[in-house]
C-alpha atoms as a PDB file:
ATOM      1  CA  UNK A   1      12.968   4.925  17.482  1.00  0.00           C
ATOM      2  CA  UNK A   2       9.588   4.087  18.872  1.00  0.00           C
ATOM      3  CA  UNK A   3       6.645   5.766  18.561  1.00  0.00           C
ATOM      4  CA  UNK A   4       3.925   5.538  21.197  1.00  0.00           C
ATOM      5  CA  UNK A   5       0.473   5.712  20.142  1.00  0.00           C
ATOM      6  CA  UNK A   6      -1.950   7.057  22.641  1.00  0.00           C
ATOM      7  CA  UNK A   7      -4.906   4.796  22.738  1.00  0.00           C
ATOM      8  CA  UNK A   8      -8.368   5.904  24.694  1.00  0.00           C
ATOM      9  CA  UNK A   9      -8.388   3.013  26.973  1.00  0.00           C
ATOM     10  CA  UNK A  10     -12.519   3.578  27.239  1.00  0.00           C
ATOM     11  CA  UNK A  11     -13.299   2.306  23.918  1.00  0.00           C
ATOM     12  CA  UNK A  12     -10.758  -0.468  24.070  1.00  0.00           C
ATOM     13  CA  UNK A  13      -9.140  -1.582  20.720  1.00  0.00           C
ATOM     14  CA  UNK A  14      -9.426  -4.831  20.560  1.00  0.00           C
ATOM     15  CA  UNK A  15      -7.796  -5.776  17.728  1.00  0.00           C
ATOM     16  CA  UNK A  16      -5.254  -4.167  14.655  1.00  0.00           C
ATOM     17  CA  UNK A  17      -4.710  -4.713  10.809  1.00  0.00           C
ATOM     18  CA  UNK A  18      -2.327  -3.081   8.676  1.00  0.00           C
ATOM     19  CA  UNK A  19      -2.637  -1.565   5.058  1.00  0.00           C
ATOM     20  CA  UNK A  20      -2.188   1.451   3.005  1.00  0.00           C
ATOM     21  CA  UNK A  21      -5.724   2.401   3.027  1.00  0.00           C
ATOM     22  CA  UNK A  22      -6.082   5.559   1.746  1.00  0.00           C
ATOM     23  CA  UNK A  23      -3.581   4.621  -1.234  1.00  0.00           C
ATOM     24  CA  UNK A  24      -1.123   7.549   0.039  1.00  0.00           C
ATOM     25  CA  UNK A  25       2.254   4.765  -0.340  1.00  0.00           C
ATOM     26  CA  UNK A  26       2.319   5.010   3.637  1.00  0.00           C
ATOM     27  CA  UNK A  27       1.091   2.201   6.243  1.00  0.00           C
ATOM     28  CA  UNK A  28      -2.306   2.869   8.097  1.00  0.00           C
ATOM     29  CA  UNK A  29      -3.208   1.237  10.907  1.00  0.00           C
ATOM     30  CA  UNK A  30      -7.330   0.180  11.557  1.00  0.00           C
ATOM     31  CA  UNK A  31      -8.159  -0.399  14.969  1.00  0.00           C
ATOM     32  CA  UNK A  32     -11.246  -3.227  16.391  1.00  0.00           C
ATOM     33  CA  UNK A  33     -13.028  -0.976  18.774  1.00  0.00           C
ATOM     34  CA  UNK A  34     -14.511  -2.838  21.594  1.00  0.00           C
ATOM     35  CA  UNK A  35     -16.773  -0.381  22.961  1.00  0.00           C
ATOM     36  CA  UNK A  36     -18.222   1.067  19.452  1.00  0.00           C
ATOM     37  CA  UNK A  37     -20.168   4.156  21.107  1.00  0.00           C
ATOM     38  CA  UNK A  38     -17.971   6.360  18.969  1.00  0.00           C
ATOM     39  CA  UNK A  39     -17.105   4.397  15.834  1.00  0.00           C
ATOM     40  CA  UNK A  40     -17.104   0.552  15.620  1.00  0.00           C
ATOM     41  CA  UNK A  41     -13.227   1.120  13.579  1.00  0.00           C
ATOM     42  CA  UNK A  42     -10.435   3.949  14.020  1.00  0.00           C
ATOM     43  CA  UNK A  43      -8.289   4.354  11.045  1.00  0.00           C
ATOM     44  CA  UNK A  44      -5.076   5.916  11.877  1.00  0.00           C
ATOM     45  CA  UNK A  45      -2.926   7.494   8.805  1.00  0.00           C
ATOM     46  CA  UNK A  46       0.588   7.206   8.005  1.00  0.00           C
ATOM     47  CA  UNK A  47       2.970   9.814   7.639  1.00  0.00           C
ATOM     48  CA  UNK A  48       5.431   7.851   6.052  1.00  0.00           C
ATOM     49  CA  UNK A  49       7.790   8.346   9.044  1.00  0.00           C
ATOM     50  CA  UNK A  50       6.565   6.463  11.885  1.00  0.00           C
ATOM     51  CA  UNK A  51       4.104   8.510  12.862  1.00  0.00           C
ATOM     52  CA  UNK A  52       0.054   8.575  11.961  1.00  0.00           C
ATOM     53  CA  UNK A  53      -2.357  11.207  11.787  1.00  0.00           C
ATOM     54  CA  UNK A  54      -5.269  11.659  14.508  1.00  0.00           C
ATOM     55  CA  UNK A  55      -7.955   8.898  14.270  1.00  0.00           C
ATOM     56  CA  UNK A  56     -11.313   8.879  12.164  1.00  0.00           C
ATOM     57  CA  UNK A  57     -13.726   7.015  13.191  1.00  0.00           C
ATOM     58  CA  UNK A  58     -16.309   4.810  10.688  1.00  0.00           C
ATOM     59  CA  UNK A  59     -19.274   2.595  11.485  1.00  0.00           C
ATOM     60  CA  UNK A  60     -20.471   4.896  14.587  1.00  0.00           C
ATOM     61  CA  UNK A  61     -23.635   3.121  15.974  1.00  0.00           C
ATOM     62  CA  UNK A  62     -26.319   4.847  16.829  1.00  0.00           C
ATOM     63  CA  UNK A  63     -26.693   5.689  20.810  1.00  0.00           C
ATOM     64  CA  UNK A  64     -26.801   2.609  23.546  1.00  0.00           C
ATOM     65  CA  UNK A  65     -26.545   0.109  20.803  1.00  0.00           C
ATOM     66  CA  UNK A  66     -24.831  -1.989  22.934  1.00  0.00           C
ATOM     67  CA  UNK A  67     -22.121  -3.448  20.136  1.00  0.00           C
ATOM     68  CA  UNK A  68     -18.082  -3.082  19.697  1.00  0.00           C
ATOM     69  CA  UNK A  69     -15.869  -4.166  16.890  1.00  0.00           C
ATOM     70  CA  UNK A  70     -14.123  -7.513  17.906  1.00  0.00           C
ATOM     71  CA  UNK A  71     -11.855  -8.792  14.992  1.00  0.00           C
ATOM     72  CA  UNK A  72     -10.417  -6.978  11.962  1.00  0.00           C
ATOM     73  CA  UNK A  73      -8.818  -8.085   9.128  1.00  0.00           C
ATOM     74  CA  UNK A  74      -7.810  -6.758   5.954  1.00  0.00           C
ATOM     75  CA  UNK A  75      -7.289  -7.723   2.226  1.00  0.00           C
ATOM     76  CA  UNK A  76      -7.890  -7.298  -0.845  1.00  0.00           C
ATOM     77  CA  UNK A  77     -11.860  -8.661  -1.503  1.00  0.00           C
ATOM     78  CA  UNK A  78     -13.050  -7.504  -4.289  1.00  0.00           C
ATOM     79  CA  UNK A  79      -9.698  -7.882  -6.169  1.00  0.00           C
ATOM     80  CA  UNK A  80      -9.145  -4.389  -7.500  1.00  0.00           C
ATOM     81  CA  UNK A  81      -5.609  -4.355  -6.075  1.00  0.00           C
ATOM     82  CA  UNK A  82      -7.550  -1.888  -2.576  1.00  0.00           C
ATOM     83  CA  UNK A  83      -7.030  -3.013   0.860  1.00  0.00           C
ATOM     84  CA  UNK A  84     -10.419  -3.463   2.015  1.00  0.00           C
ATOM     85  CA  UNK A  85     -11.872  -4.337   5.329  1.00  0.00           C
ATOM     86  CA  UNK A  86     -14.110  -6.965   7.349  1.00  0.00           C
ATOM     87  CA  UNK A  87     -15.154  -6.332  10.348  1.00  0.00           C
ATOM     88  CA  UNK A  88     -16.579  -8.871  13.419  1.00  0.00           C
ATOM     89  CA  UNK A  89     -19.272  -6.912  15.839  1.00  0.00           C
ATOM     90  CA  UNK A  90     -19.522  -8.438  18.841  1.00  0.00           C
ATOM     91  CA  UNK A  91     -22.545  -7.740  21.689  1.00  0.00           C
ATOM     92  CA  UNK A  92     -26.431  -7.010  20.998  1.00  0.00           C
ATOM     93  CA  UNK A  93     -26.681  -7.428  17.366  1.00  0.00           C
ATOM     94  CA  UNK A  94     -23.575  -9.583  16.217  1.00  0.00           C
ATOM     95  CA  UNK A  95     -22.588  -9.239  12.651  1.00  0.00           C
ATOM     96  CA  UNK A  96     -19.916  -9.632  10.509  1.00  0.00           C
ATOM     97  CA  UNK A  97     -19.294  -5.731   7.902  1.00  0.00           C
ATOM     98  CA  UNK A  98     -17.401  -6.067   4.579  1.00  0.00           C
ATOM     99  CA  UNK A  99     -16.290  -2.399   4.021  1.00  0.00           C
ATOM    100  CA  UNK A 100     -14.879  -2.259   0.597  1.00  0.00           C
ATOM    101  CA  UNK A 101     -12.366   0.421  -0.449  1.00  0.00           C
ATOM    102  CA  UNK A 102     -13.391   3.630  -2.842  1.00  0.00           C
ATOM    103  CA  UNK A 103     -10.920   5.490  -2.375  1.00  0.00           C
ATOM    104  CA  UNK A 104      -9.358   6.889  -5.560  1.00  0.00           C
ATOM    105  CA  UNK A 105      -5.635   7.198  -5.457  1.00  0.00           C
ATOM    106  CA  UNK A 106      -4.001   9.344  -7.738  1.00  0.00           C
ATOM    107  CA  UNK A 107      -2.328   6.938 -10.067  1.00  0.00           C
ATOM    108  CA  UNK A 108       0.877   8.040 -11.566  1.00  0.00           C
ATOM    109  CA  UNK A 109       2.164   7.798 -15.273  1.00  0.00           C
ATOM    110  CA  UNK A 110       5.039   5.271 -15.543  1.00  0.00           C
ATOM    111  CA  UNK A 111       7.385   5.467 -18.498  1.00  0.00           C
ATOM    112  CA  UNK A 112      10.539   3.591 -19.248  1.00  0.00           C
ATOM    113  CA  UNK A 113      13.478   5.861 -20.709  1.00  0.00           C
ATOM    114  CA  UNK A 114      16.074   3.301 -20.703  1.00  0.00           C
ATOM    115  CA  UNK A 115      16.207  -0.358 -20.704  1.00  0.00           C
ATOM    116  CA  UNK A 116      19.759  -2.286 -21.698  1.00  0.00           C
ATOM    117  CA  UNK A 117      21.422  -5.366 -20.839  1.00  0.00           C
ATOM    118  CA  UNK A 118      24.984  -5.651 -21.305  1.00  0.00           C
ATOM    119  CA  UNK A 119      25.965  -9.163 -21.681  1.00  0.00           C
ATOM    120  CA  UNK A 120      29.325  -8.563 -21.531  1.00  0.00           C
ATOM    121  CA  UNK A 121      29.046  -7.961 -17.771  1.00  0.00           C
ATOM    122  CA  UNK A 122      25.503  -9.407 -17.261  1.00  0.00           C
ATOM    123  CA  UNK A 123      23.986  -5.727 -16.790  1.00  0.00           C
ATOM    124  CA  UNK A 124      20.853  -4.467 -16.542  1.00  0.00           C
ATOM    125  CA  UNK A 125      20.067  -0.745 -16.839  1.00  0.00           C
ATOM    126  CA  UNK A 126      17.073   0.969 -16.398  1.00  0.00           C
ATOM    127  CA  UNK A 127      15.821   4.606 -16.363  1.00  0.00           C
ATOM    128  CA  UNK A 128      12.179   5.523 -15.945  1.00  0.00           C
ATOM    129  CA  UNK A 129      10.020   8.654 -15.207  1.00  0.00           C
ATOM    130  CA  UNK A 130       6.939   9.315 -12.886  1.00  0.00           C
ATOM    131  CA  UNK A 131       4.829  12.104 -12.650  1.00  0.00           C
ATOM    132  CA  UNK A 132       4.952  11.667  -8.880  1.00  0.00           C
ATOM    133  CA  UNK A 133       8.556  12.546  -7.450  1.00  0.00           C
ATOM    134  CA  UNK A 134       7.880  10.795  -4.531  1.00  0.00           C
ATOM    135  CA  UNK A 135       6.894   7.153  -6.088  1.00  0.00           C
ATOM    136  CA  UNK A 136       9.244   4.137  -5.407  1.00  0.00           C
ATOM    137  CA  UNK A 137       9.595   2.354  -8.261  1.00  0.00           C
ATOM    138  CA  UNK A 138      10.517  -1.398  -8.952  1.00  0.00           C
ATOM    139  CA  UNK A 139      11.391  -3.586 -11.581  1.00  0.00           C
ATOM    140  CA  UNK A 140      10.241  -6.758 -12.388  1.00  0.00           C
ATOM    141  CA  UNK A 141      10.643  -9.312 -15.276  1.00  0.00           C
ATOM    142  CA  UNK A 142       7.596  -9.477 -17.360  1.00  0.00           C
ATOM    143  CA  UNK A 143       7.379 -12.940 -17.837  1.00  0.00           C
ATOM    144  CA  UNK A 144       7.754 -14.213 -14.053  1.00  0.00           C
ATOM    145  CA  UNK A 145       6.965 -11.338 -12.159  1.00  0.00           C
ATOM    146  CA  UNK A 146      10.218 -11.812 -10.333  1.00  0.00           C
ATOM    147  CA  UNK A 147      11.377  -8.816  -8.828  1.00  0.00           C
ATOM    148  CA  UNK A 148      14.605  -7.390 -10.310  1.00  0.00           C
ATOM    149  CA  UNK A 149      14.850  -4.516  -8.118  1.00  0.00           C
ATOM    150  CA  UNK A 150      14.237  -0.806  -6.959  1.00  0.00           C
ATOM    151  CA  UNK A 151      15.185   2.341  -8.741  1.00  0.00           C
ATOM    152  CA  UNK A 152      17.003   4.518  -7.062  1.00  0.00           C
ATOM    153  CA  UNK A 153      14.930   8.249  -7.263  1.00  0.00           C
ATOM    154  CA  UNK A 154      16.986  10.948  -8.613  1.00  0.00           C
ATOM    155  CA  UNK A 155      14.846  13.669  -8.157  1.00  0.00           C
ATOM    156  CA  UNK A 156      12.345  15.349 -10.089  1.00  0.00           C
ATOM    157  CA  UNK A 157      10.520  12.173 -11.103  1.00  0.00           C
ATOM    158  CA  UNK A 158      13.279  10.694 -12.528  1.00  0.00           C
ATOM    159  CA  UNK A 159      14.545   7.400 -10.910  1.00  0.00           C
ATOM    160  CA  UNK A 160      17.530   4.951 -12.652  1.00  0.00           C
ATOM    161  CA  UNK A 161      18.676   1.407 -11.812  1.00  0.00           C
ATOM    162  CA  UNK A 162      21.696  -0.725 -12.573  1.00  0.00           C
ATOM    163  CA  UNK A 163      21.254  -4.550 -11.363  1.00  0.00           C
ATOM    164  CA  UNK A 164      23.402  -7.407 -12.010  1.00  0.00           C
ATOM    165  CA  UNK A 165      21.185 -10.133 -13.665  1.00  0.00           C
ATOM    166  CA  UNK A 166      21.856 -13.507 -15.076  1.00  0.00           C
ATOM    167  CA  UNK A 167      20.456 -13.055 -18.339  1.00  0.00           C
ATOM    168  CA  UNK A 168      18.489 -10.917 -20.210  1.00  0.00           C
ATOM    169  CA  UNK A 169      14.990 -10.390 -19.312  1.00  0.00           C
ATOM    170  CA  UNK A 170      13.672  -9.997 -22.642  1.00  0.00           C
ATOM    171  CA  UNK A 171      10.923  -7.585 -20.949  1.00  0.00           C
ATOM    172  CA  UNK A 172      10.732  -5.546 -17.759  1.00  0.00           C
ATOM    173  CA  UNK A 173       7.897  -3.983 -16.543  1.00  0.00           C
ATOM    174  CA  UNK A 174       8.206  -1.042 -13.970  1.00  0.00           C
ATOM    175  CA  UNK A 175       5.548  -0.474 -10.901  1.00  0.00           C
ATOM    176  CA  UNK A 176       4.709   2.162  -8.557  1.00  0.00           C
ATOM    177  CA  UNK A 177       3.742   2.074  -5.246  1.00  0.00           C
ATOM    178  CA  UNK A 178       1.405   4.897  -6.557  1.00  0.00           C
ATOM    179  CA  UNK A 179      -0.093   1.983  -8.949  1.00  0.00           C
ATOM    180  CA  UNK A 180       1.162   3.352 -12.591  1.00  0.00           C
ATOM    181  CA  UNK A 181       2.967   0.700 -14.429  1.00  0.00           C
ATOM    182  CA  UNK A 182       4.575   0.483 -18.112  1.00  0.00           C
ATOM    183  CA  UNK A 183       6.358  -2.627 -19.733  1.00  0.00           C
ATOM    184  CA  UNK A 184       9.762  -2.703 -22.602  1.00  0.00           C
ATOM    185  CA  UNK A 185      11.720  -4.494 -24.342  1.00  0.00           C
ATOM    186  CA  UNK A 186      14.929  -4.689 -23.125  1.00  0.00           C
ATOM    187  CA  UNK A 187      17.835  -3.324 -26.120  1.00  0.00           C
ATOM    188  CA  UNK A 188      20.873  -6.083 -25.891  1.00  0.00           C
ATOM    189  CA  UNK A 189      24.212  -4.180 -26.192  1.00  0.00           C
END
């Protein structure tokens, strides 16, 4: 299924980056606006189902300024793991905007219940709480950062794992998309 997005064709988006930016675990999309008489970007808001919320507009100019947002990007600038913006204005007063990212997620609590590998049958098991039911959670070896894999959510902010691995990972640490984290030691059985 596609979704069509309606775009105002009068203040031309020019261009389109990708990110979570309001830290919700959902995909927002940040539109370029060519003619910036109403907002030089348009953020558009996931709903975690393939459709986004109705536009807000940032960096509105003030009246007959004569610019429009040409090229957006996004990443992470400042390196406080935020997708942040930059920005190209194009027309009477050309610039280049940095907009960095305050919004404060709510970070979850992580914890690890369970964490066994059965080298018998070169097991893995892992059980871990979140105080947000609706976090994905992954697991990754602590010493590589090689991703292990995804719990499975059970419900209630509980979420539980079994992946065939190699060998024991000594140490696992699990991550939300919600940004709460917690490392273990992994029991041999």
């Amino acid at each position: 299924m596609t979704q069509r997005i309606t775009v105002n064709e009068t203040f031309a988006p020019l261009n389109l980056a990708v990110a979570d930016y309001n830290r919700d675990g959902f995909e927002d999309i940040a539109r370029a606006m060519g003619d910036g008489t109403n907002g030089l970007i348009e953020i558009l808001h996931g709903n975690g189902n393939g459709t986004f919320q109705p536009q807000v507009s940032y960096l509105v100019p003030p009246p007959q300024s004569s610019i429009g947002g040409i090229f957006i990007t996004s990443s992470d600038f400042n390196g406080d793991g935020k997708p942040d913006i930059a920005l190209e204005v194009g027309g009477a007063s050309p610039a280049l905007n940095v907009l960095i990212n305050s919004t404060s997620a709510a970070t979850d609590t992580v914890s690890i219940t369970r964490a066994e590998y059965r080298t018998s049958n070169r097991t893995l098991r892992v059980e871990a709480t979140s105080t947000r039911a609706d976090a994905t959670l992954q697991v990754f070896v602590t010493s590589s950062g090689q991703l292990i894999g995804t719990l499975a959510n059970n419900g209630g902010g509980r979420f539980r794992g079994q992946f065939s691995w190699p060998v024991n990972p000594q140490n696992i640490t699990v991550r939300s998309n919600f940004g709460g984290q917690v490392t273990r030691t992994v029991t041999v059985r």
